[in-house]
PDB file of N, CA and C in Angstrom:
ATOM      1  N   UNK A   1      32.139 -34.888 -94.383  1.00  0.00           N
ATOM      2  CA  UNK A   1      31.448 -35.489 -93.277  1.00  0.00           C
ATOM      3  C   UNK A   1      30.383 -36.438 -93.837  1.00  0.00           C
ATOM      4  N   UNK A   2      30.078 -37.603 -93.560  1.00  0.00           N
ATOM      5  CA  UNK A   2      29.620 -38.525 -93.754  1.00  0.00           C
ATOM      6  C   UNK A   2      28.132 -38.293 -93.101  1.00  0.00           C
ATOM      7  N   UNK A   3      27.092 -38.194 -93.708  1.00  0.00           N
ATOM      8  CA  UNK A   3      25.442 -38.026 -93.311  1.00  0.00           C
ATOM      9  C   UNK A   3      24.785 -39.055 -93.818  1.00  0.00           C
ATOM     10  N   UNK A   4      23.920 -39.444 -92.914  1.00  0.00           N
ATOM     11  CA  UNK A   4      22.788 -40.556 -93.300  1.00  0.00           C
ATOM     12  C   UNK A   4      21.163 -39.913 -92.547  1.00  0.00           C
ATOM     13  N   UNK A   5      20.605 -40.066 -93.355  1.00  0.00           N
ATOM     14  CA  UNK A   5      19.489 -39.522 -93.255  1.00  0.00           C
ATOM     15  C   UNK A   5      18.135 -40.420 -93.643  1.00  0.00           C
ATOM     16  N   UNK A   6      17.378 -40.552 -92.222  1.00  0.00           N
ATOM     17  CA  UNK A   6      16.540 -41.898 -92.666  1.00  0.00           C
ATOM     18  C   UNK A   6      14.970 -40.875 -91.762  1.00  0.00           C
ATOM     19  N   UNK A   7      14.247 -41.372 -92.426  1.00  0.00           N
ATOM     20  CA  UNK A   7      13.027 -40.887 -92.209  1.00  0.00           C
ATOM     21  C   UNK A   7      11.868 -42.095 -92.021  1.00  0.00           C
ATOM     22  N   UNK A   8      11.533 -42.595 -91.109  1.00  0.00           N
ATOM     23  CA  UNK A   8      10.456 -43.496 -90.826  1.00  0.00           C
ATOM     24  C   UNK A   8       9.177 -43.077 -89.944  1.00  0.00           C
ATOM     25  N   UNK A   9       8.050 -43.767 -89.892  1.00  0.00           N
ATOM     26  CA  UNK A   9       6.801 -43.319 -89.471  1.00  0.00           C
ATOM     27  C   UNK A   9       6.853 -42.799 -88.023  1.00  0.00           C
ATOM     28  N   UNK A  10       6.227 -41.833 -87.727  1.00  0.00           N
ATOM     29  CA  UNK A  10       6.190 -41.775 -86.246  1.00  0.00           C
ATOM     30  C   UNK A  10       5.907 -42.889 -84.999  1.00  0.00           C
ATOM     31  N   UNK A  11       6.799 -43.192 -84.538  1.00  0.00           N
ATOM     32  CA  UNK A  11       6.664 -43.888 -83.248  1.00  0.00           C
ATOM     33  C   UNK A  11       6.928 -45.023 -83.872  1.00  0.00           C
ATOM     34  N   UNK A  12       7.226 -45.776 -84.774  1.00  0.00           N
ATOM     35  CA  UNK A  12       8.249 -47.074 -85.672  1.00  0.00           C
ATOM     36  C   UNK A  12       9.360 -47.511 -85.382  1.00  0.00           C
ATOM     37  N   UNK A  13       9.797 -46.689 -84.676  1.00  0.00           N
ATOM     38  CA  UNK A  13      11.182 -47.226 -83.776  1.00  0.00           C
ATOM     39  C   UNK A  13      10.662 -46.708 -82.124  1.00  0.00           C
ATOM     40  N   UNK A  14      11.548 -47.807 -81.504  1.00  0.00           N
ATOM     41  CA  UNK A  14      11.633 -47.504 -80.057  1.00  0.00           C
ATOM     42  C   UNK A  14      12.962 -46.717 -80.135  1.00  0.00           C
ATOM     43  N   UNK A  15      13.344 -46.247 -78.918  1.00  0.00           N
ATOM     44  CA  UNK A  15      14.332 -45.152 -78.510  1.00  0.00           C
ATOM     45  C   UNK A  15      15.791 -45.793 -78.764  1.00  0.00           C
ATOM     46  N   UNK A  16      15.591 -47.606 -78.241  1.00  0.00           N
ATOM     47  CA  UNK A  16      16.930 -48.228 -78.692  1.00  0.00           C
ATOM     48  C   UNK A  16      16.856 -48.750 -79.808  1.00  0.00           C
ATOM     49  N   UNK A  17      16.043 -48.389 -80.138  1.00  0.00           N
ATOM     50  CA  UNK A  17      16.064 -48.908 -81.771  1.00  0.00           C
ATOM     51  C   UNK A  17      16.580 -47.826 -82.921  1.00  0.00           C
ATOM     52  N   UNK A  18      16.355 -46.659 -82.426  1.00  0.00           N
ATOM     53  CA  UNK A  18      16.655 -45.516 -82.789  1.00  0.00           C
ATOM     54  C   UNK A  18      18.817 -45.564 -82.501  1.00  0.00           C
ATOM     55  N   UNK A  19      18.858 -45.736 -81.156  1.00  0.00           N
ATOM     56  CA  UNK A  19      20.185 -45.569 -81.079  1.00  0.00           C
ATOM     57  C   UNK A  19      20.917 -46.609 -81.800  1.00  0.00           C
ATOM     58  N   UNK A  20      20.537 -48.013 -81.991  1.00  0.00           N
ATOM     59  CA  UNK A  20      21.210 -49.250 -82.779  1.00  0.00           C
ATOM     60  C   UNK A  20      20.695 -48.619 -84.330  1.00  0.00           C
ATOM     61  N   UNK A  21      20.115 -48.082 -84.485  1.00  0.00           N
ATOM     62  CA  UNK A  21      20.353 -47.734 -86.009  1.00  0.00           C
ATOM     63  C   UNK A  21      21.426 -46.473 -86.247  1.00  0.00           C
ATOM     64  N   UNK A  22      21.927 -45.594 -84.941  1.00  0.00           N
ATOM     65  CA  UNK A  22      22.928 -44.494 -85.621  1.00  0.00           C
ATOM     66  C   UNK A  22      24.096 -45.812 -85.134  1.00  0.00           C
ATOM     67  N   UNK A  23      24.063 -46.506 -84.354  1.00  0.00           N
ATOM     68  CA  UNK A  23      25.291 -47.341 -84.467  1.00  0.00           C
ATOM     69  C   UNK A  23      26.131 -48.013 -85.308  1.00  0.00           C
ATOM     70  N   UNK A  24      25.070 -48.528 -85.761  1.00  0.00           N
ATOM     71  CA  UNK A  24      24.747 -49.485 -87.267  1.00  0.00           C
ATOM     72  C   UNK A  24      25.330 -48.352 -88.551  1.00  0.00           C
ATOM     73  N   UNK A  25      24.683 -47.282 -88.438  1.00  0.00           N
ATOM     74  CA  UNK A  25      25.308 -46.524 -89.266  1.00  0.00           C
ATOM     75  C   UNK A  25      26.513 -45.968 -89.612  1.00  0.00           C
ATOM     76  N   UNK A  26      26.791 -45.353 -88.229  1.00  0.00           N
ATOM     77  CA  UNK A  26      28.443 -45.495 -87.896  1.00  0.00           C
ATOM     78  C   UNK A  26      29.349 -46.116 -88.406  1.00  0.00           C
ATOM     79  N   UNK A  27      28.755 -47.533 -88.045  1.00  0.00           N
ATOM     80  CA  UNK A  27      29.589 -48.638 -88.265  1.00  0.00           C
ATOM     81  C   UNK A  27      29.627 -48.647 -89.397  1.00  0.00           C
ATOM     82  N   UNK A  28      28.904 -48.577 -90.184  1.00  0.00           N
ATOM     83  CA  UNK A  28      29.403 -48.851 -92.115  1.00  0.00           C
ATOM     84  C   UNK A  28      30.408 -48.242 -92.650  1.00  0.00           C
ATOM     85  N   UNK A  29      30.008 -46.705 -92.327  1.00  0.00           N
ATOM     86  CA  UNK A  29      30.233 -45.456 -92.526  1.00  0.00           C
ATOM     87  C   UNK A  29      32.313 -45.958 -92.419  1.00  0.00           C
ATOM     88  N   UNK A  30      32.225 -45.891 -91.159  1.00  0.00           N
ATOM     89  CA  UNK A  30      33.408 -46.496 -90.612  1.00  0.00           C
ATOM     90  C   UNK A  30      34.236 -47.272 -91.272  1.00  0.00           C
ATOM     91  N   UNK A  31      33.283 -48.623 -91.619  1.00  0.00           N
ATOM     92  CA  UNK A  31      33.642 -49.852 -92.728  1.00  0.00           C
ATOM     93  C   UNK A  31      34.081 -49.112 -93.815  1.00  0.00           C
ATOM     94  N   UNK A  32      33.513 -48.450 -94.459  1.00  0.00           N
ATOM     95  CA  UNK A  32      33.738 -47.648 -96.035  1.00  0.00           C
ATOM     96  C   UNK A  32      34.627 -46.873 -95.671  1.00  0.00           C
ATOM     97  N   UNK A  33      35.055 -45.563 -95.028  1.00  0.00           N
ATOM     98  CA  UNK A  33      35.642 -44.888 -95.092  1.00  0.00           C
ATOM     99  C   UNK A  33      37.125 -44.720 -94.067  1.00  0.00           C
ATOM    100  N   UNK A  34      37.061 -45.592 -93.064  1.00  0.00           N
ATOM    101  CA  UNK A  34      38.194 -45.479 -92.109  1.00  0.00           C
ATOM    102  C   UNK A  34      38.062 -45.097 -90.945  1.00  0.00           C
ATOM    103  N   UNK A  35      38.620 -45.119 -90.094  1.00  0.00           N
ATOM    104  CA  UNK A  35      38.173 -44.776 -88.373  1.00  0.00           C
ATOM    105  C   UNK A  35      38.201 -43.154 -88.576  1.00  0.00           C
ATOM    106  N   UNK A  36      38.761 -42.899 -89.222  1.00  0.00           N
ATOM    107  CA  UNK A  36      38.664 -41.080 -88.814  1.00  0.00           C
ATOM    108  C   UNK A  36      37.481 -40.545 -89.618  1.00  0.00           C
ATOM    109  N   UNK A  37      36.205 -41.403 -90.027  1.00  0.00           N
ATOM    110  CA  UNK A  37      35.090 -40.738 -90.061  1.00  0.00           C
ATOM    111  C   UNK A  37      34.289 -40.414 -89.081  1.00  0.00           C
ATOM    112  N   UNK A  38      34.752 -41.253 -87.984  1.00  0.00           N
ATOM    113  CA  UNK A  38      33.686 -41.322 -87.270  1.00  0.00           C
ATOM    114  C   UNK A  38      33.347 -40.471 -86.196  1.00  0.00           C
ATOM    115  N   UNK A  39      34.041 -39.610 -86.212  1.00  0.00           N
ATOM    116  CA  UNK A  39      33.797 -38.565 -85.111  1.00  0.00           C
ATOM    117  C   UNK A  39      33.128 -37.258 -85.779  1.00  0.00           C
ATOM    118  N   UNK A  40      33.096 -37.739 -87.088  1.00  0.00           N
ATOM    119  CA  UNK A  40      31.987 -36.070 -88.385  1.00  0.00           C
ATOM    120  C   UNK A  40      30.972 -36.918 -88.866  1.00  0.00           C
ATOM    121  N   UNK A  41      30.740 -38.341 -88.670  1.00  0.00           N
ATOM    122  CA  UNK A  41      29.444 -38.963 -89.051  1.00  0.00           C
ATOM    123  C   UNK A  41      28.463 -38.339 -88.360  1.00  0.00           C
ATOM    124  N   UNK A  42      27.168 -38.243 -89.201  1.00  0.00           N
ATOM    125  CA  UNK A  42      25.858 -37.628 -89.024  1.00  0.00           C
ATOM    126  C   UNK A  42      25.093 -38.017 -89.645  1.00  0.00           C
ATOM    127  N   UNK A  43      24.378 -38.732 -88.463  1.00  0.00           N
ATOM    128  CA  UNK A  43      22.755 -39.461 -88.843  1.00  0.00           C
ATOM    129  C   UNK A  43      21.847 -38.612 -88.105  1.00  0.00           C
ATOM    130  N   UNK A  44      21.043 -38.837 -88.825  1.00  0.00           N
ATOM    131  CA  UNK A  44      19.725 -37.759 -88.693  1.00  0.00           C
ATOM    132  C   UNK A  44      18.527 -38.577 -88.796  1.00  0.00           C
ATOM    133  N   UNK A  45      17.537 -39.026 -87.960  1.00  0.00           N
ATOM    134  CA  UNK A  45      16.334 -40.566 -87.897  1.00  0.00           C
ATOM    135  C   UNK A  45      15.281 -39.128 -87.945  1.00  0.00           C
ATOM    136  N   UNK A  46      14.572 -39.030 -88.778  1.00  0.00           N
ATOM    137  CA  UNK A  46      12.978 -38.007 -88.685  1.00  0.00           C
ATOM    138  C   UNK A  46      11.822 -38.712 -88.782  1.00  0.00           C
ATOM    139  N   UNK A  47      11.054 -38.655 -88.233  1.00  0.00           N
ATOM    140  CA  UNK A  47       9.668 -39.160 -87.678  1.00  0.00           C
ATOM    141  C   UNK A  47       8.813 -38.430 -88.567  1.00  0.00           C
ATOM    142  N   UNK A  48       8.105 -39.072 -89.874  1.00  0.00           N
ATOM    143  CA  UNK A  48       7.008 -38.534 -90.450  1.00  0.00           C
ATOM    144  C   UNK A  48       6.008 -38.804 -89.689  1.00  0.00           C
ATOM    145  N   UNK A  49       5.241 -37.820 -89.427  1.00  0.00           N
ATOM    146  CA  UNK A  49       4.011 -38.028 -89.216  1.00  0.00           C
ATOM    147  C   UNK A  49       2.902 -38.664 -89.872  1.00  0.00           C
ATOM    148  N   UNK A  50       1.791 -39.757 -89.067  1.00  0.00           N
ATOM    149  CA  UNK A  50       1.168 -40.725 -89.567  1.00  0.00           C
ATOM    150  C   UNK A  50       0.131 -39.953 -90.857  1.00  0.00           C
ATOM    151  N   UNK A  51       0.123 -40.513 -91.840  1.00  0.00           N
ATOM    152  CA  UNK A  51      -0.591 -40.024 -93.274  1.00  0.00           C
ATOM    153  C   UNK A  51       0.242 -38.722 -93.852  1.00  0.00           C
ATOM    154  N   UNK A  52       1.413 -39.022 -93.296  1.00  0.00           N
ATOM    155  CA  UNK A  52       2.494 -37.554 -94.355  1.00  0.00           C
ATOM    156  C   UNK A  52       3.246 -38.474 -95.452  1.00  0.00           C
ATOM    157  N   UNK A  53       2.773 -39.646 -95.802  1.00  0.00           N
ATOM    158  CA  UNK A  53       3.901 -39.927 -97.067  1.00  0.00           C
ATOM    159  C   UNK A  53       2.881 -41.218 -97.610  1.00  0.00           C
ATOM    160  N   UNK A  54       3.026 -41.396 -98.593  1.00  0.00           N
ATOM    161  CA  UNK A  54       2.819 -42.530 -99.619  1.00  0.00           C
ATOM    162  C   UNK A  54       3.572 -43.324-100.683  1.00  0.00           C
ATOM    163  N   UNK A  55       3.309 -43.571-101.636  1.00  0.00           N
ATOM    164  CA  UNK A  55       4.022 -44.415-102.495  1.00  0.00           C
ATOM    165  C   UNK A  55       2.948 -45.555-103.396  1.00  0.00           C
ATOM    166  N   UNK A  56       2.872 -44.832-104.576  1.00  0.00           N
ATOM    167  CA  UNK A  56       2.259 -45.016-105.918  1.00  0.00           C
ATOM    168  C   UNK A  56       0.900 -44.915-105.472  1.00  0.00           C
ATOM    169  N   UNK A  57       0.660 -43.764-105.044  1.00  0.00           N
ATOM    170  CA  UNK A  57      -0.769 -42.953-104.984  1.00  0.00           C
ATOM    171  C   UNK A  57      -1.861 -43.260-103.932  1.00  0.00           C
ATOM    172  N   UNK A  58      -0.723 -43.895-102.703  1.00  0.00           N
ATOM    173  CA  UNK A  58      -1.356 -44.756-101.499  1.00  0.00           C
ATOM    174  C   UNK A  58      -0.817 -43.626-100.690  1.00  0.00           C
ATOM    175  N   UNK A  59      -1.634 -43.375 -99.331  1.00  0.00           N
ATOM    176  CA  UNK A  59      -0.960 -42.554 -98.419  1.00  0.00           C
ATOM    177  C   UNK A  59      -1.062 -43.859 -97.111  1.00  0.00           C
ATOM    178  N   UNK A  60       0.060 -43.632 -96.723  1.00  0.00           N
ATOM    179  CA  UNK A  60       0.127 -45.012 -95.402  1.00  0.00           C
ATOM    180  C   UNK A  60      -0.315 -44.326 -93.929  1.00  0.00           C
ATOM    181  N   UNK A  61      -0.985 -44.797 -93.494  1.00  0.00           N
ATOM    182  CA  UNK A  61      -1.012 -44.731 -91.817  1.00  0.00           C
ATOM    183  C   UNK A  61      -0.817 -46.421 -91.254  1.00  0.00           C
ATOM    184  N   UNK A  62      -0.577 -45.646 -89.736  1.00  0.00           N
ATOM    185  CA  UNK A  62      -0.463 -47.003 -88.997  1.00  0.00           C
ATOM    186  C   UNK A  62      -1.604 -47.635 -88.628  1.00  0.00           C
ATOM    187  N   UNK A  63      -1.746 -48.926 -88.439  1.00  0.00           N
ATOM    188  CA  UNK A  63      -3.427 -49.453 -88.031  1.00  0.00           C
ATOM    189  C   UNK A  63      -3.028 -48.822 -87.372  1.00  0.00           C
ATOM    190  N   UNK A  64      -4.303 -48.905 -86.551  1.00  0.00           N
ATOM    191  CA  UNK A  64      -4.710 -48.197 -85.482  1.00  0.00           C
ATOM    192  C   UNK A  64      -4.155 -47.003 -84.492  1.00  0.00           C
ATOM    193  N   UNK A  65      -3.350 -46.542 -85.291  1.00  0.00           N
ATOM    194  CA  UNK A  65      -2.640 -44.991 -85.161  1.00  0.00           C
ATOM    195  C   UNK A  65      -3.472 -44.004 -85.766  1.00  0.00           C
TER     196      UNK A  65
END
């Protein structure tokens, strides 16, 4: 089964932005592997919470979040 697993900041996507990205995903998934992936593809979008992650010793929040 084909999984994609994407993790972005809380509230960084809108709701259709959320659904055009498992689409999008699908669709590759699809591209690479053949139509009969697509009914065991599994995307998974997780919402870190604002100041839960960094990158080279920075912790990110949103302005004014």
């Amino acid at each position: 089964m084909p999984f994609a697993n994407f993790k972005v900041p809380e509230r960084a996507l809108s709701a259709g932005q959320k659904e055009d990205l498992v689409h999008k995903t699908t669709a590759l998934f699809v591209e690479m592997f053949g139509e009969g992936v697509r009914p065991y593809t599994m995307v998974l979008i997780e919402e870190v919470a604002d100041g839960g992650y960094g990158r080279a010793d920075v912790v990110f929040k949103i302005p004014g979040g």
